[in-house]
N, C-alpha and C. Protein backbone atom coordinates (compact mmCIF):
# COMPACT_ATOMS: atom_id res chain seq x y z
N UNK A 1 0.68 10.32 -3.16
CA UNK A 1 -0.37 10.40 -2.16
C UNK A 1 -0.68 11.87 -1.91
N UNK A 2 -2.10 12.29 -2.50
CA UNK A 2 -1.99 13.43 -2.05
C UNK A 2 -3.43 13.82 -0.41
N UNK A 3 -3.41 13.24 0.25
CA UNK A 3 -4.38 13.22 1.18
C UNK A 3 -3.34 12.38 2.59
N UNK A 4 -4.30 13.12 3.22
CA UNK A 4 -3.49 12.85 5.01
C UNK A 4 -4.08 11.07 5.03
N UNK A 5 -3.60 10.49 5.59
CA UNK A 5 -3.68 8.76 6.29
C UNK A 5 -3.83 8.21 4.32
N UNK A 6 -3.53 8.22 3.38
CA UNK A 6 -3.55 7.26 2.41
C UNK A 6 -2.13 6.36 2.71
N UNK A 7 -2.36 5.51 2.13
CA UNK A 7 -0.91 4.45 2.34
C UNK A 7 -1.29 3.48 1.09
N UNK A 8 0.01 3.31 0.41
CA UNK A 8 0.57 2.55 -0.92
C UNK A 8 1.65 1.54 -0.37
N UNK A 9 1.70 0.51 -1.83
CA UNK A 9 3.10 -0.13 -1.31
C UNK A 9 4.00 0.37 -2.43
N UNK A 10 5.31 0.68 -1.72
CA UNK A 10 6.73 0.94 -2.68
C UNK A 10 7.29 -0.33 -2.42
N UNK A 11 7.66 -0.60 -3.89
CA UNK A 11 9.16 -1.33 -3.63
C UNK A 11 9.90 -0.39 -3.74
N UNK A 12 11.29 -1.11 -2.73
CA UNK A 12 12.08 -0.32 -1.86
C UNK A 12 13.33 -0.67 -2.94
N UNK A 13 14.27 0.47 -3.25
CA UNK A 13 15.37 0.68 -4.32
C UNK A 13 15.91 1.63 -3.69
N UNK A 14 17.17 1.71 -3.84
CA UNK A 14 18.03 3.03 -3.87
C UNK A 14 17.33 4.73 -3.95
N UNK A 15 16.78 4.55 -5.27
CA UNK A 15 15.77 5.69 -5.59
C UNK A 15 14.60 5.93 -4.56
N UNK A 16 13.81 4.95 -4.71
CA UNK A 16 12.55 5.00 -3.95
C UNK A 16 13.35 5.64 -1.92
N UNK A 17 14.22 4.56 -1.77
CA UNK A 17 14.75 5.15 -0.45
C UNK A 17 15.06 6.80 -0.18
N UNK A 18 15.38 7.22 -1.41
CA UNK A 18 16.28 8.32 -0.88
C UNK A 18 15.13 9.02 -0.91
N UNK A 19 13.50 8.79 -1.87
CA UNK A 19 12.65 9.61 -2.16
C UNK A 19 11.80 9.73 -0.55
N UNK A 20 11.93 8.67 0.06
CA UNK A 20 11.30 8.85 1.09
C UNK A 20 12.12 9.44 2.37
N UNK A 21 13.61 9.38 2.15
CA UNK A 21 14.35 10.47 3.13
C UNK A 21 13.93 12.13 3.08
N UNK A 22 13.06 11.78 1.96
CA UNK A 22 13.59 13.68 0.99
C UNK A 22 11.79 14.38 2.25
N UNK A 23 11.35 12.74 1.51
CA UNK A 23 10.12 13.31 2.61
C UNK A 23 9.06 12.60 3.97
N UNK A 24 10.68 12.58 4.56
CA UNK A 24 10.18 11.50 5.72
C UNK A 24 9.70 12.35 7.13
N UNK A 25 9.84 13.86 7.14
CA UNK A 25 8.95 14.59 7.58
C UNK A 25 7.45 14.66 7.77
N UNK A 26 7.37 14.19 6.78
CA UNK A 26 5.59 13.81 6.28
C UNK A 26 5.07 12.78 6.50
N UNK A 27 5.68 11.66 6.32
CA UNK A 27 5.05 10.52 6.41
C UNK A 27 5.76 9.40 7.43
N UNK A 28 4.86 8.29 7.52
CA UNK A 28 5.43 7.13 8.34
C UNK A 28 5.56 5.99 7.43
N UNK A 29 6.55 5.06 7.57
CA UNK A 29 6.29 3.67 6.74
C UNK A 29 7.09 2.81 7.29
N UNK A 30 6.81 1.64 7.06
CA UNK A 30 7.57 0.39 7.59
C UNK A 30 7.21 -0.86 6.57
N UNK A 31 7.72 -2.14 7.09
CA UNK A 31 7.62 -3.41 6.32
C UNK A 31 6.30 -4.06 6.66
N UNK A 32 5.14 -4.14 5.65
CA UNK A 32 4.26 -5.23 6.04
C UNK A 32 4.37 -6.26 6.19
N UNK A 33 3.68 -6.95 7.00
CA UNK A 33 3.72 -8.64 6.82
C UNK A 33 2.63 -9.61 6.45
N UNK A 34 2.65 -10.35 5.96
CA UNK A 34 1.30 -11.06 5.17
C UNK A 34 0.24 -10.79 5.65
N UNK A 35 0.08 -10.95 6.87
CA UNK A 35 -1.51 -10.43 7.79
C UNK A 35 -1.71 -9.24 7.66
N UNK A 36 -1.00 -8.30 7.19
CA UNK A 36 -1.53 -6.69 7.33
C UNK A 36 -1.55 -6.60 5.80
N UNK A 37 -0.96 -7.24 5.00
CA UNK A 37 -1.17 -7.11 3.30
C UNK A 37 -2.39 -7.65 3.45
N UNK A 38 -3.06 -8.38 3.63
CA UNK A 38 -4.26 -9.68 3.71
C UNK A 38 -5.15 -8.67 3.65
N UNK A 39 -5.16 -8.39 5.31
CA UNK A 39 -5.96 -7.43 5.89
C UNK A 39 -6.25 -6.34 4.87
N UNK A 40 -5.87 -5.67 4.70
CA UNK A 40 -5.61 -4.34 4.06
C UNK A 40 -6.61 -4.74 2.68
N UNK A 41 -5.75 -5.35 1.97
CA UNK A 41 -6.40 -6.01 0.54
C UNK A 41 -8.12 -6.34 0.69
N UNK A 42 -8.27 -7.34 1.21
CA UNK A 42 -9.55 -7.36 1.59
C UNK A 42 -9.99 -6.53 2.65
N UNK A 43 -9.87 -5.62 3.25
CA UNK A 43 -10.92 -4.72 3.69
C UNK A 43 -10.75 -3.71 3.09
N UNK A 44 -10.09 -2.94 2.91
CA UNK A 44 -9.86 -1.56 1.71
C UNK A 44 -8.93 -1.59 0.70
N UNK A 45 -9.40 -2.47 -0.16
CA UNK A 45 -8.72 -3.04 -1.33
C UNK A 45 -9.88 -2.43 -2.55
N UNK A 46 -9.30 -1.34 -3.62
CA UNK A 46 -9.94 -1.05 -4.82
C UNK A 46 -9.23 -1.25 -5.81
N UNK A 47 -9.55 -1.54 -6.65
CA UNK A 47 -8.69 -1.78 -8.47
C UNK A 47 -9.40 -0.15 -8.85
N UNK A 48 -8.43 -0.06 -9.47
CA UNK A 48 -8.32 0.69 -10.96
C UNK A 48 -8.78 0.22 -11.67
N UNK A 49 -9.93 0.69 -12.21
CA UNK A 49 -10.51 0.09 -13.72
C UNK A 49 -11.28 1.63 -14.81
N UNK A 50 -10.31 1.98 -15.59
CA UNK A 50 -10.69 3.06 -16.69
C UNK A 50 -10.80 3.97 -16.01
N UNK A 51 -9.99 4.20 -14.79
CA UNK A 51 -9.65 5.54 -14.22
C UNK A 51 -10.34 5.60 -13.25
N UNK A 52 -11.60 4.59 -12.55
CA UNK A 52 -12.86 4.51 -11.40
C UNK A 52 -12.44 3.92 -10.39
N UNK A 53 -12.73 4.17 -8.97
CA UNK A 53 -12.45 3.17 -7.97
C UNK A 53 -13.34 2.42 -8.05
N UNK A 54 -13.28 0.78 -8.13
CA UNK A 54 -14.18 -0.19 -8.39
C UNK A 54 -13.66 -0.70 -6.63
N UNK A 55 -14.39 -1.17 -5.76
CA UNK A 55 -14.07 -2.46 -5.00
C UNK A 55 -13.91 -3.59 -5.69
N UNK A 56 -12.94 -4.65 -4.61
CA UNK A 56 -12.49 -5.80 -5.25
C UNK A 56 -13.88 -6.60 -4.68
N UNK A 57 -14.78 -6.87 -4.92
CA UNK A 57 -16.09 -7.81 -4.43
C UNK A 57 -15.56 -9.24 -4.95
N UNK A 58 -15.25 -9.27 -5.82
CA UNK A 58 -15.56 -10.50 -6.85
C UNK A 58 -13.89 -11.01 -7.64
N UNK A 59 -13.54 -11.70 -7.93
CA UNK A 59 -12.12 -12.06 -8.71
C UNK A 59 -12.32 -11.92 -10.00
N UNK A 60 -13.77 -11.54 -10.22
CA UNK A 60 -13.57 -11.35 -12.20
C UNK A 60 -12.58 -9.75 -12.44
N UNK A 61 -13.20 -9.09 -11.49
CA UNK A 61 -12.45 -7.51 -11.70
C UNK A 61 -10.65 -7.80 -11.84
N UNK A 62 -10.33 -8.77 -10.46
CA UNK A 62 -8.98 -8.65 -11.27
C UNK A 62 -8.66 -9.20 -12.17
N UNK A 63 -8.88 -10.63 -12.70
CA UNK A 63 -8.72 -11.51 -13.74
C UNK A 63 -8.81 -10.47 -15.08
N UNK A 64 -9.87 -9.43 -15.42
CA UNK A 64 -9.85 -8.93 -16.53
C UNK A 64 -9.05 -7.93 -16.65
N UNK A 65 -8.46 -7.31 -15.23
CA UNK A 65 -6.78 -6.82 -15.48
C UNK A 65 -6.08 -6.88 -15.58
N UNK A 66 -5.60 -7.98 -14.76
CA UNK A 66 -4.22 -8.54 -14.37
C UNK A 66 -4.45 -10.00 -14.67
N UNK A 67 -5.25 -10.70 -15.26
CA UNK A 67 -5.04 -12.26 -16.50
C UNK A 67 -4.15 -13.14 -17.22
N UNK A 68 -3.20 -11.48 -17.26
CA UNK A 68 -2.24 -11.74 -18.55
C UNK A 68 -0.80 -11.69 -18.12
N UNK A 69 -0.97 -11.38 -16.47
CA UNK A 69 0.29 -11.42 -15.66
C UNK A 69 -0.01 -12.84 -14.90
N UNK A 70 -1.09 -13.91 -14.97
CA UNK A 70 -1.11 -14.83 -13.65
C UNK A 70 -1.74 -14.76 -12.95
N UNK A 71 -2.05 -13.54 -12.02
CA UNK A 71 -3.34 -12.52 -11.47
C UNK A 71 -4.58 -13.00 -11.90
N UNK A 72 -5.32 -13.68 -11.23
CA UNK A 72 -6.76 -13.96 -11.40
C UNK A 72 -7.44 -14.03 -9.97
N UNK A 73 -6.73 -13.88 -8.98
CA UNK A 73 -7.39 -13.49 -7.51
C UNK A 73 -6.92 -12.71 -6.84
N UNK A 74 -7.80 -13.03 -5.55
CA UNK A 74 -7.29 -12.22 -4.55
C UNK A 74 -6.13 -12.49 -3.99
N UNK A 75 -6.34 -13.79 -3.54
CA UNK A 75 -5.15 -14.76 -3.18
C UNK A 75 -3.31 -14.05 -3.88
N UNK A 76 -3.37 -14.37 -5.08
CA UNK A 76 -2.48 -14.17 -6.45
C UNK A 76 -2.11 -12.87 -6.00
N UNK A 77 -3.13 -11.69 -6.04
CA UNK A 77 -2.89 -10.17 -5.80
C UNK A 77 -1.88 -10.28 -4.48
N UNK A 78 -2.26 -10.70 -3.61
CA UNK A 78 -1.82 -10.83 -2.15
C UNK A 78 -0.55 -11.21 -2.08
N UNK A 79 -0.18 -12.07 -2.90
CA UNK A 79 0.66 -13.32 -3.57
C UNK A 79 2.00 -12.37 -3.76
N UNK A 80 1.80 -11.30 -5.00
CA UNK A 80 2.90 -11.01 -6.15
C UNK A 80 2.83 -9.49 -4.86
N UNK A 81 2.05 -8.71 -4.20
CA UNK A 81 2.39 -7.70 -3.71
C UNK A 81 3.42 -8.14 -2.40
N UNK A 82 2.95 -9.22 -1.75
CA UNK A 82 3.68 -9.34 -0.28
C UNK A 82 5.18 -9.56 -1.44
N UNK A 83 5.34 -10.78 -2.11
CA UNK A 83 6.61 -11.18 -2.57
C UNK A 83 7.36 -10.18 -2.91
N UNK A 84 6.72 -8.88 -3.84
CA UNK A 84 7.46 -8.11 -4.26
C UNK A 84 8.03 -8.69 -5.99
N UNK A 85 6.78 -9.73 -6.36
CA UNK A 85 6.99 -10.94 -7.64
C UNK A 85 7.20 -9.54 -9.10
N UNK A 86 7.59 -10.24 -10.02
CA UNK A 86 7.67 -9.93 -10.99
C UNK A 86 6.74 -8.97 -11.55
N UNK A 87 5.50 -9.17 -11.14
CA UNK A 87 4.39 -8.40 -11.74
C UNK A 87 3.76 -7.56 -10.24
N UNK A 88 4.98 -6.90 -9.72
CA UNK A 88 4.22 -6.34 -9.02
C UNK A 88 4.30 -4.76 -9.75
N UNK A 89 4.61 -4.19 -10.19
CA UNK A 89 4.01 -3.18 -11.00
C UNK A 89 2.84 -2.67 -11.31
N UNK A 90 2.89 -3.79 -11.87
CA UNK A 90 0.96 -3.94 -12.56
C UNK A 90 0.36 -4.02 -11.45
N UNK A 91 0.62 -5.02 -10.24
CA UNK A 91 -0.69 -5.11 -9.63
C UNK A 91 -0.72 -4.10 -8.77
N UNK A 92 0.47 -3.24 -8.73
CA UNK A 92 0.14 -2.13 -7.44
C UNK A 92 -0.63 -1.04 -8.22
N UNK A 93 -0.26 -0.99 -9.33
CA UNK A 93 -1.04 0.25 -10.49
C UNK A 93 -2.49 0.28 -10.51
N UNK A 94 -2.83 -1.20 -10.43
CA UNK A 94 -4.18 -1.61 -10.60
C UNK A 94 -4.69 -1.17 -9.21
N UNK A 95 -3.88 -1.32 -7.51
CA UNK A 95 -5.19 -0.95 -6.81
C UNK A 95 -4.38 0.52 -7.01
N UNK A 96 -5.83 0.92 -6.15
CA UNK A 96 -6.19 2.09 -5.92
C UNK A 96 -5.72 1.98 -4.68
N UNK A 97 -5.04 3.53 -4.21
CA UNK A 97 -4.38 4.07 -2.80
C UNK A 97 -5.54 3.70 -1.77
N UNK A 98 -4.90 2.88 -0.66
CA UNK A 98 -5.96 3.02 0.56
C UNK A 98 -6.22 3.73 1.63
N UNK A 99 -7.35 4.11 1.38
CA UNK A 99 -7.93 5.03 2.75
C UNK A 99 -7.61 4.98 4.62
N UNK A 100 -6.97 4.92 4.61
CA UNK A 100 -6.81 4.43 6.16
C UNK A 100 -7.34 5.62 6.90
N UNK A 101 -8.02 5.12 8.29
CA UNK A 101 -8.07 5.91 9.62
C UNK A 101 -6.99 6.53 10.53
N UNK A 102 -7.47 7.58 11.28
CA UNK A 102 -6.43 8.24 11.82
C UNK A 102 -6.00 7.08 13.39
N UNK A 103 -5.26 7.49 13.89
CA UNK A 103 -5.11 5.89 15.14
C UNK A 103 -5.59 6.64 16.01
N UNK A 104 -6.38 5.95 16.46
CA UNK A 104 -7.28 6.05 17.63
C UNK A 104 -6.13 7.02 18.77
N UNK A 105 -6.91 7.96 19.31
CA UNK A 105 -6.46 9.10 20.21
C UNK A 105 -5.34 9.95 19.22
N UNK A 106 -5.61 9.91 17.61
CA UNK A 106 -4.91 10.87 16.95
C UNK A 106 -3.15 10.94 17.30
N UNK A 107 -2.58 11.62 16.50
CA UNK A 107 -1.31 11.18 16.15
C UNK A 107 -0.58 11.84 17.74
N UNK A 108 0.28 11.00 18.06
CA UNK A 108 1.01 11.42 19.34
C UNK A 108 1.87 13.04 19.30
N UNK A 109 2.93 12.37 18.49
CA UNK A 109 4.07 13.69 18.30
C UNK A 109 4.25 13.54 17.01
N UNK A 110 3.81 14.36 16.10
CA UNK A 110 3.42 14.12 14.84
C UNK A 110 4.93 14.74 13.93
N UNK A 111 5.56 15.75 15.28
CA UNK A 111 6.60 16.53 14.88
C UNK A 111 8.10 15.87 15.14
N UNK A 112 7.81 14.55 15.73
CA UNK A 112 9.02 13.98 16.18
C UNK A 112 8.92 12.82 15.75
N UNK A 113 10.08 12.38 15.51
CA UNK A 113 10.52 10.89 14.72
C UNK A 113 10.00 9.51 15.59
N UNK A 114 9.94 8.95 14.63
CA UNK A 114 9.40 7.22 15.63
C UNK A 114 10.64 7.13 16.36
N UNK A 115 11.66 7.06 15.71
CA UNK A 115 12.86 6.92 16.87
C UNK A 115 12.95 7.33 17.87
N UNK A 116 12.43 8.54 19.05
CA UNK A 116 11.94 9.72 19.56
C UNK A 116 10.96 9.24 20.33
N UNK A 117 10.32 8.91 19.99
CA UNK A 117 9.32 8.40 20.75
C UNK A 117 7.69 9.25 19.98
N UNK A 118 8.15 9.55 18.46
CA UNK A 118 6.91 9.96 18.07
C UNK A 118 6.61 9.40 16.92
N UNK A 119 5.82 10.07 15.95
CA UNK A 119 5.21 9.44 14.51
C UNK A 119 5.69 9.26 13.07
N UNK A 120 6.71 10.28 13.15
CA UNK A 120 6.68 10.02 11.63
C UNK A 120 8.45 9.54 11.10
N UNK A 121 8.38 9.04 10.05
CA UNK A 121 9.97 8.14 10.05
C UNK A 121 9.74 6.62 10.00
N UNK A 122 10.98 6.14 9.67
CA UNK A 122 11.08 4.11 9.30
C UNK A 122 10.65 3.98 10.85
N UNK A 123 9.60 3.25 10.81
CA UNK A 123 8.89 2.47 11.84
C UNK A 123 9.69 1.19 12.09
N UNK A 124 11.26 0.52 11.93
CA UNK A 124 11.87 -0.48 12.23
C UNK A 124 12.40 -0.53 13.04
């Protein structure tokens, strides 16, 4: 991520954990839950296609990417990212990082941990 408010999904490993201790100064993250994967997907949801941000409008865009994993919707996309399924690789490769907004009245204590009573750090 190289831009302020983008947000991805990691699956979470040993590796991936320690990568986000190294830089949990910077950022915030926590566990989604189906309604905010949903959400997210369909309102600022883009595929990767030949290096372009395409919007997801339509289910042919993913079907002609992800076809060959099972992936032929939105639904499916929604499906293998919340589960954390077999083919989530592919389908996280395929979208494109989402744009998010800053939260309304801008970041509290941007310098102090959620634990703290501020922003950045495991939101659990």
């Amino acid at each position: 991520l190289r831009q302020i408010n983008n947000g991805t999904f990691v699956k979470l490993n040993k590796a991936t954990i320690n990568m986000l201790r190294i830089a949990e100064p910077y950022i915030t993250w926590g566990y989604p839950n189906l309604k905010s994967v949903r959400e997210l997907i369909y309102k600022r949801g883009f595929g990767r296609v030949t290096g372009r941000r395409v919007p997801l409008s339509d289910n042919s865009v993913i079907e002609k990417r992800l076809g060959k994993s099972d992936i032929i919707c939105m639904e499916d996309l929604i499906h293998e990212i919340f589960t954390v399924g077999p083919n989530f690789k592919k389908a996280n490769n395929f979208l494109w990082h989402f744009k998010l907004n800053t939260p309304t009245g801008g970041w509290r204590k941007k310098t102090t941990h959620y634990v703290e009573g501020g922003d950045f750090g495991n939101r659990e």
